[in-house]
C-alpha atoms as a PDB file:
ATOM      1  CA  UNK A   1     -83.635 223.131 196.533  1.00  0.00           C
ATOM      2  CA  UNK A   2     -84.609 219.340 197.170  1.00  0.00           C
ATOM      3  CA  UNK A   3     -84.700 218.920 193.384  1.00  0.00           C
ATOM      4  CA  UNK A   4     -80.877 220.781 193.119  1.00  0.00           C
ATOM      5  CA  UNK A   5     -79.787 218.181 195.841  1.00  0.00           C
ATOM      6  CA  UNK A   6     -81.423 214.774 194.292  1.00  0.00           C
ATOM      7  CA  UNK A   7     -79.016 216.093 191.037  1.00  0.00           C
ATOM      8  CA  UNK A   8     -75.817 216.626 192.954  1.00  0.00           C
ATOM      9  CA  UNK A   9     -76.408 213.223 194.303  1.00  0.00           C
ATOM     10  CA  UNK A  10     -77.292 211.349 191.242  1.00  0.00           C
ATOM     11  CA  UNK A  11     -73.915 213.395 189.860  1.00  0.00           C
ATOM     12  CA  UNK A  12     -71.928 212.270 192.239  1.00  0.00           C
ATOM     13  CA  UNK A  13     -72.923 208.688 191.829  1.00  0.00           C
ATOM     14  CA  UNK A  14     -72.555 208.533 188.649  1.00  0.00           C
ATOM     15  CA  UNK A  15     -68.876 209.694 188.706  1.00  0.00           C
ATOM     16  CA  UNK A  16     -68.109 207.555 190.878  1.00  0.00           C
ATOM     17  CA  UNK A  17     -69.301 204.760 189.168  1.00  0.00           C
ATOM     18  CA  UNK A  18     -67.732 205.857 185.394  1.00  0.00           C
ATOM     19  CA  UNK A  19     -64.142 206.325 187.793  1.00  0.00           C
ATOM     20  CA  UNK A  20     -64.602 202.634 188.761  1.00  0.00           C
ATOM     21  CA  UNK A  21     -65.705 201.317 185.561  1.00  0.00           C
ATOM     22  CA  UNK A  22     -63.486 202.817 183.647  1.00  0.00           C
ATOM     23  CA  UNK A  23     -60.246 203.277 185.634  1.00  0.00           C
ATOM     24  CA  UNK A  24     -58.132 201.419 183.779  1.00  0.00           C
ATOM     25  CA  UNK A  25     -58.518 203.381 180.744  1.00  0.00           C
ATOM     26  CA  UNK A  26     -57.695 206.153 183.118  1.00  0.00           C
ATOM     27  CA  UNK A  27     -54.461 204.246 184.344  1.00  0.00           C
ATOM     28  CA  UNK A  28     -53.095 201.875 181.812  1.00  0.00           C
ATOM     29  CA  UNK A  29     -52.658 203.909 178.184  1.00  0.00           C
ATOM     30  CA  UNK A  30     -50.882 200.782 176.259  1.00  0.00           C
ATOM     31  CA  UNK A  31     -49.586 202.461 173.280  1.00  0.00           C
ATOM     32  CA  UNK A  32     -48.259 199.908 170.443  1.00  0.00           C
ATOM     33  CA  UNK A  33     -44.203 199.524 169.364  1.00  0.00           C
ATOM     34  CA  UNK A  34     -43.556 201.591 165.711  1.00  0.00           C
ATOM     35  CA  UNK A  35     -41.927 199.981 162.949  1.00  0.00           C
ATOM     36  CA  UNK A  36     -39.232 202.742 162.584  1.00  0.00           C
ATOM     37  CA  UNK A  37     -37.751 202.350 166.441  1.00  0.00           C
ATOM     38  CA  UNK A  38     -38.197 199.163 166.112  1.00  0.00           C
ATOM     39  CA  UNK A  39     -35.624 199.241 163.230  1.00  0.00           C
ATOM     40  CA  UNK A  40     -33.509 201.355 164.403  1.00  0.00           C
ATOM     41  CA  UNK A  41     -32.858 198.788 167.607  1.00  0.00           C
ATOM     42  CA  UNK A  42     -32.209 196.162 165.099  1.00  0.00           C
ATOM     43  CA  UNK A  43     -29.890 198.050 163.141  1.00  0.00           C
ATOM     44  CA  UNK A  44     -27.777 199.826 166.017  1.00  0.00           C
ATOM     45  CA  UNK A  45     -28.344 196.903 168.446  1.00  0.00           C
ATOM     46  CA  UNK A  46     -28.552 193.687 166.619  1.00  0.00           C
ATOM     47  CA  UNK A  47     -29.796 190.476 168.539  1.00  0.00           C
ATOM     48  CA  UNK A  48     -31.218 192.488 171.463  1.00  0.00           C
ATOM     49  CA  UNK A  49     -34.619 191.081 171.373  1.00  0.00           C
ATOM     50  CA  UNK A  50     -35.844 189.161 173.797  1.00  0.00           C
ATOM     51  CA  UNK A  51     -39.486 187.513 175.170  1.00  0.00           C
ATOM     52  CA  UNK A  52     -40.087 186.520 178.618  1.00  0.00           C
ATOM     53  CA  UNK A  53     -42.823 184.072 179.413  1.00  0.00           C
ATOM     54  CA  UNK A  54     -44.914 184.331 182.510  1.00  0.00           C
ATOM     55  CA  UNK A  55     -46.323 181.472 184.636  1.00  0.00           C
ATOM     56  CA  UNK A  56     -49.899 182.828 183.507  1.00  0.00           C
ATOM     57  CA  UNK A  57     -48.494 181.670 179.857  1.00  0.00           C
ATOM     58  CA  UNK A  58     -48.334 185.302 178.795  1.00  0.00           C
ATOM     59  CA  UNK A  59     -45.409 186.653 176.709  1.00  0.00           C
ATOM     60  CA  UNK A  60     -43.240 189.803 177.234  1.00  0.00           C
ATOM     61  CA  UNK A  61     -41.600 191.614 174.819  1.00  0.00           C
ATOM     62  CA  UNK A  62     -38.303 193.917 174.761  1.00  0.00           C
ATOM     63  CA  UNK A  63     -34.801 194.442 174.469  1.00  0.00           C
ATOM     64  CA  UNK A  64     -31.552 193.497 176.162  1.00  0.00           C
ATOM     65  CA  UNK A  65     -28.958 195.975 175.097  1.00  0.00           C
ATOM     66  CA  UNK A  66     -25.479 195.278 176.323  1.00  0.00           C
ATOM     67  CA  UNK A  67     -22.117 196.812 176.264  1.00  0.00           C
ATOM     68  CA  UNK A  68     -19.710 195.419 174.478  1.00  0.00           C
ATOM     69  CA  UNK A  69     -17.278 192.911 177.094  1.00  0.00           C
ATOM     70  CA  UNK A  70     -16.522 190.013 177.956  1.00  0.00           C
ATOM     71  CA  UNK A  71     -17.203 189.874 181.752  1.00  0.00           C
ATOM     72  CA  UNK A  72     -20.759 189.605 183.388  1.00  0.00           C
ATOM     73  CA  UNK A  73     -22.439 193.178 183.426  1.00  0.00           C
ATOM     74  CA  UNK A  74     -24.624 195.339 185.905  1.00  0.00           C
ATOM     75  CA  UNK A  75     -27.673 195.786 185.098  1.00  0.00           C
ATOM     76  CA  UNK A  76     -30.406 198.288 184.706  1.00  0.00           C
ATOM     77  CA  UNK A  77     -33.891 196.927 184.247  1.00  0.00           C
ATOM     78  CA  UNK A  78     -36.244 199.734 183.266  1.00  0.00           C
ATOM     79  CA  UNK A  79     -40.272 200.125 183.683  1.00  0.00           C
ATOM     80  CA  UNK A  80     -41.667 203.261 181.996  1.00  0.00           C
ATOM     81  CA  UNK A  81     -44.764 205.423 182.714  1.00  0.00           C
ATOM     82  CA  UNK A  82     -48.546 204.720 182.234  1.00  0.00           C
ATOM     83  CA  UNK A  83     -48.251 205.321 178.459  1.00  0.00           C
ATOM     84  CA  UNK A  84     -45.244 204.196 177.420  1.00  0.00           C
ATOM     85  CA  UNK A  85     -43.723 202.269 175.315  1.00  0.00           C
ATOM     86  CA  UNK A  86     -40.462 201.793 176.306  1.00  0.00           C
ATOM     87  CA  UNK A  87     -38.616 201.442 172.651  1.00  0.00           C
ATOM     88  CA  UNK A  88     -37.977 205.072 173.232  1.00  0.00           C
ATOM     89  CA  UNK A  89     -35.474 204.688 176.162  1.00  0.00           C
ATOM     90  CA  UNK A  90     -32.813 202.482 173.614  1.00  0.00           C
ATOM     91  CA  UNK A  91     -32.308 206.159 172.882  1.00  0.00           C
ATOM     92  CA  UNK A  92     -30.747 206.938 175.596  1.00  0.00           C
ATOM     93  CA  UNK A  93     -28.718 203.418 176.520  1.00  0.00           C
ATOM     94  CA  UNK A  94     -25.389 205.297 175.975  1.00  0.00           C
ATOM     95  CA  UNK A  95     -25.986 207.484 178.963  1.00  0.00           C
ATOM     96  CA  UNK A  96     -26.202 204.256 181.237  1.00  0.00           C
ATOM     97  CA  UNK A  97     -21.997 204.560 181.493  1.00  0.00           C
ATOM     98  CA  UNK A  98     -21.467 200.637 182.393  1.00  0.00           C
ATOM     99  CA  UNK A  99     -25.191 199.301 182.734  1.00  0.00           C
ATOM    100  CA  UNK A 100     -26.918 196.888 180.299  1.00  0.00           C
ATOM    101  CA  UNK A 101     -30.379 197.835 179.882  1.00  0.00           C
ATOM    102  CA  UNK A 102     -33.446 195.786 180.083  1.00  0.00           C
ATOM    103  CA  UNK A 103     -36.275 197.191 178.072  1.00  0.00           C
ATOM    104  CA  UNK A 104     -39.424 195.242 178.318  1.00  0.00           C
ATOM    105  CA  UNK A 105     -42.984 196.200 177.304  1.00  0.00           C
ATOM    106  CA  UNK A 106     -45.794 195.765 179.630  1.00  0.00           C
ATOM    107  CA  UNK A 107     -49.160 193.862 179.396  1.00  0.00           C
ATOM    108  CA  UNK A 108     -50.537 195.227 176.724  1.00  0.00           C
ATOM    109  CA  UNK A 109     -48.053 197.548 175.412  1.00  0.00           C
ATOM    110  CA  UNK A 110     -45.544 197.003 172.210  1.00  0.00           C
ATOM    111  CA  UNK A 111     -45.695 193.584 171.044  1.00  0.00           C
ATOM    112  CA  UNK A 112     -46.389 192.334 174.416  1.00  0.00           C
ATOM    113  CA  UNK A 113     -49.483 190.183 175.000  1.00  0.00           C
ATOM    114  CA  UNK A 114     -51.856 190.243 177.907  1.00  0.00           C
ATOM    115  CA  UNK A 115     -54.073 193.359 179.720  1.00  0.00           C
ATOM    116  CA  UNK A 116     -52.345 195.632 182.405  1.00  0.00           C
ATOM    117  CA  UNK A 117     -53.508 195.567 185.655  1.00  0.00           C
ATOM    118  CA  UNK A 118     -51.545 196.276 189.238  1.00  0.00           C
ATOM    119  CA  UNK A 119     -51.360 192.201 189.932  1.00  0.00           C
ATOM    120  CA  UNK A 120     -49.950 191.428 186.473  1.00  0.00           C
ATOM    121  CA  UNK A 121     -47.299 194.037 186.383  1.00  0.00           C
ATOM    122  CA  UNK A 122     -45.964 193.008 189.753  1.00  0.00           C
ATOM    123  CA  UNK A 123     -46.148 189.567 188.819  1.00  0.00           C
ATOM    124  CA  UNK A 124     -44.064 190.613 185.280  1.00  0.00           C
ATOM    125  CA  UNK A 125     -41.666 192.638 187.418  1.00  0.00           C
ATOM    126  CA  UNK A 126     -40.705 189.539 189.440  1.00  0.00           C
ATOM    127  CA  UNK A 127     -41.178 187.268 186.409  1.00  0.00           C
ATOM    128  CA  UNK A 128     -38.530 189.567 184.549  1.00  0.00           C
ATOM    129  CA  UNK A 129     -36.045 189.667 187.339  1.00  0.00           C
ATOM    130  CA  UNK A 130     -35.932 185.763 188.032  1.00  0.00           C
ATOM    131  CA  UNK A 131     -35.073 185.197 184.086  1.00  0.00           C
ATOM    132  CA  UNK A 132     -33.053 187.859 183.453  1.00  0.00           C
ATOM    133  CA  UNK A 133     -30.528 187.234 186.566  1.00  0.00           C
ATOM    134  CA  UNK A 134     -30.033 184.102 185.394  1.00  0.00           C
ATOM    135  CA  UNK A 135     -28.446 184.973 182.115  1.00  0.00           C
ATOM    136  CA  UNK A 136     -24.643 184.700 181.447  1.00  0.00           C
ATOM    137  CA  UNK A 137     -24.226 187.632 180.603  1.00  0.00           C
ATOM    138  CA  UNK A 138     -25.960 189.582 183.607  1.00  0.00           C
ATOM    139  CA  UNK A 139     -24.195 190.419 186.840  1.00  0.00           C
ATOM    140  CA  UNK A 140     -27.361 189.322 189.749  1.00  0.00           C
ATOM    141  CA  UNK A 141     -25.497 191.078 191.695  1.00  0.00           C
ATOM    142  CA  UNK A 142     -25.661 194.231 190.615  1.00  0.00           C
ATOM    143  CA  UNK A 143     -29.206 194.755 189.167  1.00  0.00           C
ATOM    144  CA  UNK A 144     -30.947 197.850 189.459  1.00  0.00           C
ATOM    145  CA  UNK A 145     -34.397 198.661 189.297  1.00  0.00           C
ATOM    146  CA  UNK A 146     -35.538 202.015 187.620  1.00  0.00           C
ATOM    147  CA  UNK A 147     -39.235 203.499 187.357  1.00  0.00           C
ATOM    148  CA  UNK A 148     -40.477 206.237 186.119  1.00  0.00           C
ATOM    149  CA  UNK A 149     -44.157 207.581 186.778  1.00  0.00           C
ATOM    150  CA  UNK A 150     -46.410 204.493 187.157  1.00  0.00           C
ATOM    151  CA  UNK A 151     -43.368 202.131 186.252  1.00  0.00           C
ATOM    152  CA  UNK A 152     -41.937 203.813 190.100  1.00  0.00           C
ATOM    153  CA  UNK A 153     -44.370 201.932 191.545  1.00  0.00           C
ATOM    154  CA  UNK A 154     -43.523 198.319 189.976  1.00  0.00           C
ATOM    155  CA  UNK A 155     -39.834 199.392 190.571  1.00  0.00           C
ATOM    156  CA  UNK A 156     -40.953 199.497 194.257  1.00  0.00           C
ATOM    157  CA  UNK A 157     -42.319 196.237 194.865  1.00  0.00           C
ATOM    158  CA  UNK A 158     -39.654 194.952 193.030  1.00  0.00           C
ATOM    159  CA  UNK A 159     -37.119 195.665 195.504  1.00  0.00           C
ATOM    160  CA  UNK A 160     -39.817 195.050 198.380  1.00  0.00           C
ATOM    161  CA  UNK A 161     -39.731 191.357 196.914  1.00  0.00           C
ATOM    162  CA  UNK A 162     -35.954 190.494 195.162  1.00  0.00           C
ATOM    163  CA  UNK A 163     -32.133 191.531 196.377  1.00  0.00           C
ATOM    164  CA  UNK A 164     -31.244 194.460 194.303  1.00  0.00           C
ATOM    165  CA  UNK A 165     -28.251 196.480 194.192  1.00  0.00           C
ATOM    166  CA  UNK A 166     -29.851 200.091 194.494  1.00  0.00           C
ATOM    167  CA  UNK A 167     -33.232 201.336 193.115  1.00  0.00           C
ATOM    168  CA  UNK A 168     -33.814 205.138 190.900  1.00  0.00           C
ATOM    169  CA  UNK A 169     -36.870 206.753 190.674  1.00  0.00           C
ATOM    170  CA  UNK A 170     -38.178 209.058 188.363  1.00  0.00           C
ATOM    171  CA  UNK A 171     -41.264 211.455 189.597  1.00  0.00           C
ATOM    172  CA  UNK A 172     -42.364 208.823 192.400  1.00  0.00           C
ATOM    173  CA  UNK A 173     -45.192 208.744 194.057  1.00  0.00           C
ATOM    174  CA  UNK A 174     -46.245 207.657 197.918  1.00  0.00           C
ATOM    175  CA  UNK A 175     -49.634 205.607 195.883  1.00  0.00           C
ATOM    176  CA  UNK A 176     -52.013 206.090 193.102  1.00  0.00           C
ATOM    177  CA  UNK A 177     -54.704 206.177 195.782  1.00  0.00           C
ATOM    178  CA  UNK A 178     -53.149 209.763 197.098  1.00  0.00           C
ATOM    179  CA  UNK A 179     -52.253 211.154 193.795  1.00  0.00           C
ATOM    180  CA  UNK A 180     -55.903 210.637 192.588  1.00  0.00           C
ATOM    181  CA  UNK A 181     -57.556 211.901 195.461  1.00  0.00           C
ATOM    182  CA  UNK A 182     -55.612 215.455 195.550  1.00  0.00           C
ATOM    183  CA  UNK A 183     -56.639 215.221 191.588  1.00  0.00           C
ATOM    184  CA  UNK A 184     -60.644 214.683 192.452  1.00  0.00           C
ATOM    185  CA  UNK A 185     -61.016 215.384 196.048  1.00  0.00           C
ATOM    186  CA  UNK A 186     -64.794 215.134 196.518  1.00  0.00           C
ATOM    187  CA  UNK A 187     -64.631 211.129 195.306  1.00  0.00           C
ATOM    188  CA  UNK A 188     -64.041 208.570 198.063  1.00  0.00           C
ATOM    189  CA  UNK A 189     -61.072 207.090 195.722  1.00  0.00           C
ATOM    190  CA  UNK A 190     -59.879 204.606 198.276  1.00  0.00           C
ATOM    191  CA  UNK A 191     -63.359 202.835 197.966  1.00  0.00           C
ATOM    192  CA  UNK A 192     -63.224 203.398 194.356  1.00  0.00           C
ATOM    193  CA  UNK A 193     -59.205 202.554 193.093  1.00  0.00           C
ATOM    194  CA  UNK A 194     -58.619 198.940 192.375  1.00  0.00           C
ATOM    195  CA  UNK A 195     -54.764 199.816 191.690  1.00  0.00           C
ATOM    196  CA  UNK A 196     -53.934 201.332 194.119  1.00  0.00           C
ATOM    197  CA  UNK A 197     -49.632 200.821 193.708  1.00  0.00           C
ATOM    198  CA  UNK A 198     -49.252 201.625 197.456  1.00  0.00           C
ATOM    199  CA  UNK A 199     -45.551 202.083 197.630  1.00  0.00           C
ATOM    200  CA  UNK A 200     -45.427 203.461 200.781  1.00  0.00           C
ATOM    201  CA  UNK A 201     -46.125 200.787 202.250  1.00  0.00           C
ATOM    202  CA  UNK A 202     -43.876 198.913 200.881  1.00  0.00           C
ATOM    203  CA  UNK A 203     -40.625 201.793 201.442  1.00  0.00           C
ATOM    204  CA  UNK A 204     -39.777 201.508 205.325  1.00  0.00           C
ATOM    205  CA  UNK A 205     -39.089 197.608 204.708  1.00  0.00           C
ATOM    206  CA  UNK A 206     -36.760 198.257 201.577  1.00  0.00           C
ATOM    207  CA  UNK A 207     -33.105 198.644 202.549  1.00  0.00           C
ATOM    208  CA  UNK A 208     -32.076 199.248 199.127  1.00  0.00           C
ATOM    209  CA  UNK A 209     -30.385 201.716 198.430  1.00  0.00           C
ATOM    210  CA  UNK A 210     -32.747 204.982 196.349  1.00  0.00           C
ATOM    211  CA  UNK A 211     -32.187 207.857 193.848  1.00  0.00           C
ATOM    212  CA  UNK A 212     -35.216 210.044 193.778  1.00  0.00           C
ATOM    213  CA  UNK A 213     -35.580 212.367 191.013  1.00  0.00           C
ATOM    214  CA  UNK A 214     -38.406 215.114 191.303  1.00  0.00           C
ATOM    215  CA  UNK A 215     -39.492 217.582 188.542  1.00  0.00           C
ATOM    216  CA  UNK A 216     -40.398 220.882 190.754  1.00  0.00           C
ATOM    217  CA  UNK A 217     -43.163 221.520 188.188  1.00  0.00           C
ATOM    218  CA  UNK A 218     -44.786 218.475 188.198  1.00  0.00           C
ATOM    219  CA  UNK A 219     -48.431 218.855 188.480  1.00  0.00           C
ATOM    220  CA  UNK A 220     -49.874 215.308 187.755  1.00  0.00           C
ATOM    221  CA  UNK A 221     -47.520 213.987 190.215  1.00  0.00           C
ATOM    222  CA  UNK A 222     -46.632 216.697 192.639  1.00  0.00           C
ATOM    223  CA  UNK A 223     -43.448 216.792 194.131  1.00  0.00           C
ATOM    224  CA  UNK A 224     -45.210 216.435 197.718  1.00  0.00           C
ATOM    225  CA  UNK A 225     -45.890 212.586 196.721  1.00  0.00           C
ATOM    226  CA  UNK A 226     -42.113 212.339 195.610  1.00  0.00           C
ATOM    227  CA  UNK A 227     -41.115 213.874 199.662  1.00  0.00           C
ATOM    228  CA  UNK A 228     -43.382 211.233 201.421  1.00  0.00           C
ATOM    229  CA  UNK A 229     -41.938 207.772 200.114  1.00  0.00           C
ATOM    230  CA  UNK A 230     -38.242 209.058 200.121  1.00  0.00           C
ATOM    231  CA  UNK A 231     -38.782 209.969 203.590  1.00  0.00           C
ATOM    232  CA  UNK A 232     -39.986 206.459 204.685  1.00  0.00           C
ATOM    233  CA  UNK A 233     -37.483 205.194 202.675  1.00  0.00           C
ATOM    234  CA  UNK A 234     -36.047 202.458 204.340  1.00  0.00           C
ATOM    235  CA  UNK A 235     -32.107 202.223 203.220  1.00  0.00           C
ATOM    236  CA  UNK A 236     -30.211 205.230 202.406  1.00  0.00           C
ATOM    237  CA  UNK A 237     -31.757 207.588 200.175  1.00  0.00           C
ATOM    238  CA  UNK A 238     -30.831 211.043 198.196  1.00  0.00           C
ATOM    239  CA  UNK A 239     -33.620 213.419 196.338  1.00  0.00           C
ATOM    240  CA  UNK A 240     -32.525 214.935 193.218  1.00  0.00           C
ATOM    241  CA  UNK A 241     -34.588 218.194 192.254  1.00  0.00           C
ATOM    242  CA  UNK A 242     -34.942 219.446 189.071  1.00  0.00           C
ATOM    243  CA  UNK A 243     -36.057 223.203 188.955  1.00  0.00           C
ATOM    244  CA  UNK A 244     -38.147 224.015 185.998  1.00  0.00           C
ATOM    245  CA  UNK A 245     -38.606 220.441 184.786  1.00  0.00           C
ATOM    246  CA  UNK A 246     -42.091 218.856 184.572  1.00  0.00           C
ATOM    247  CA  UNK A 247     -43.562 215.636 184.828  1.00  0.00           C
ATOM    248  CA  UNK A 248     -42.975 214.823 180.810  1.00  0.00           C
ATOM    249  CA  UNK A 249     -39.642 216.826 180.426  1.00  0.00           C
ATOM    250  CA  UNK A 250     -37.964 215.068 183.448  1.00  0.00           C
ATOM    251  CA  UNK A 251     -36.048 212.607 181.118  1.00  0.00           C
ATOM    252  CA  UNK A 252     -34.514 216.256 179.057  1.00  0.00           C
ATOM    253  CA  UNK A 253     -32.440 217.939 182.037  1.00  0.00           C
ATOM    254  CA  UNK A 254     -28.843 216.951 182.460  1.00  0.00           C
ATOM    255  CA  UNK A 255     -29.028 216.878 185.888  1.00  0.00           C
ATOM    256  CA  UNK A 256     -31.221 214.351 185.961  1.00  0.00           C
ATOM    257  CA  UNK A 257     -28.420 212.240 183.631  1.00  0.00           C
ATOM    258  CA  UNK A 258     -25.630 213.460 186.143  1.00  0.00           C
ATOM    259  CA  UNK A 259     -27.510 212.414 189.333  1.00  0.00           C
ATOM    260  CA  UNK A 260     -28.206 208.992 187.656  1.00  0.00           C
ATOM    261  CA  UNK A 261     -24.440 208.183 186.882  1.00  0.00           C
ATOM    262  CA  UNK A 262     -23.144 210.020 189.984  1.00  0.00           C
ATOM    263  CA  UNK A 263     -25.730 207.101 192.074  1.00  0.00           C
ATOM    264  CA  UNK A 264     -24.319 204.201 189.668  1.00  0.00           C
ATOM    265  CA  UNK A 265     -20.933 205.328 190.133  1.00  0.00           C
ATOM    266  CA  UNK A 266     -21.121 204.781 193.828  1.00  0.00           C
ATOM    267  CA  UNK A 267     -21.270 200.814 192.911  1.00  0.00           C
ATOM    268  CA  UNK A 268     -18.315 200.171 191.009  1.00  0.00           C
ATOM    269  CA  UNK A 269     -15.992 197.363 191.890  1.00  0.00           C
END
């Protein structure tokens, strides 16, 4: 029996320690930009590349895809999920009525240089903001921040930290540090997480307002999470749920399209 114990100890210690050493493999999947999207950007949308340079000296890389007019234009700036690589979402740029669209890769991801971590994607997010509402062409006063999965997160502190128009959330979460302990509950993950993307902390400061959209079937982000930081939202806030939709599929579901432009259509002039 003593012998049984002294291995369910040594177990548990050594999970713990691989979570810690390896959590950012766990976190961050940076997956790399493919020739053929990238292409396809250039053909439909020429001139919509763009780099952004941090004060660490690292460079971003990305798209700025526009509608075609004359005056300034609201803005959607976009931060994707733990593995992706947000090329994809060009796709999908028509849907976004008015908006220009602000694609850019994270640390690590696409073309863009650098490691992810918590600190360096918040630092990008703000980094990405302060450039991009300077250009011409932009409208800084009507920017929106959208996240979806782990990008919900960075969209959060975001509008914790700049003046944004409204914020939209795709399968958010209250923090990483909750989400992983319902996933492993016999770990002590809040000793163990080193990004922890608290956003509920951040929420009941944040006047801005939020579009929550929550995929009922969502098992590596359960819908629970999604309830707890639209209820401490701090602005006005609606929740958008999506019956037989799952984490992945979210993006698939017209309602999830309709409930977007329905929430954008509230700001026009």
């Amino acid at each position: 029996m003593f012998i049984f114990f002294i291995i369910l100890c040594i177990g548990f210690i050594a999970a713990c320690i691989i979570l810690y050493l390896k959590q950012e493999s766990l976190l961050f999947h940076p997956t790399p930009l493919q020739q053929p999207i990238q292409q396809w950007i250039a053909d439909t949308y020429p001139n919509s590349d763009i780099n952004i340079s941090t004060a660490e000296g690292i460079t971003l890389q990305g798209w700025l895809l526009k509608k075609p007019s004359t005056e300034k234009q609201p803005l959607i700036i976009y931060f994707g999920g733990n593995g992706e690589e947000v090329s994809g979402t060009a796709y999908h740029f028509e849907k976004f009525t008015d908006h220009a669209l602000l694609l850019i890769n994270y640390r690590g991801f696409g073309e863009s240089e650098g490691q992810p971590s918590q600190e360096g994607l918040f630092n990008d997010a703000l980094a990405i903001y302060d450039y991009i509402s300077q250009h011409e062409d932009i409208d800084k006063q009507r920017i929106i921040a959208m996240g979806r999965s782990l990008g919900t997160g960075i969209a959060v502190h975001l509008a914790a930290h700049r003046p944004l128009q409204g914020v939209i959330l795709a399968s958010p979460y209250d923090s990483i540090t909750r989400v992983a302990q319902r996933h492993v509950p016999i770990l002590p993950i809040s000793f163990l997480i080193k990004h922890p993307f608290n956003s509920i902390a951040l929420a009941p400061s944040i006047t801005t307002p939020l579009l929550s959209l929550v995929a009922q079937q969502d098992t590596l982000i359960p819908p629970k999470h999604s309830y707890n930081l639209t209820e401490k939202w701090g602005g006005d806030h609606e929740l958008q749920l999506i019956t037989f939709a799952n984490h992945d599929n979210i993006p698939d579901n017209d309602i999830y399209w309709n409930a977007i432009n329905q929430f954008l259509a509230g700001f026009k002039k």
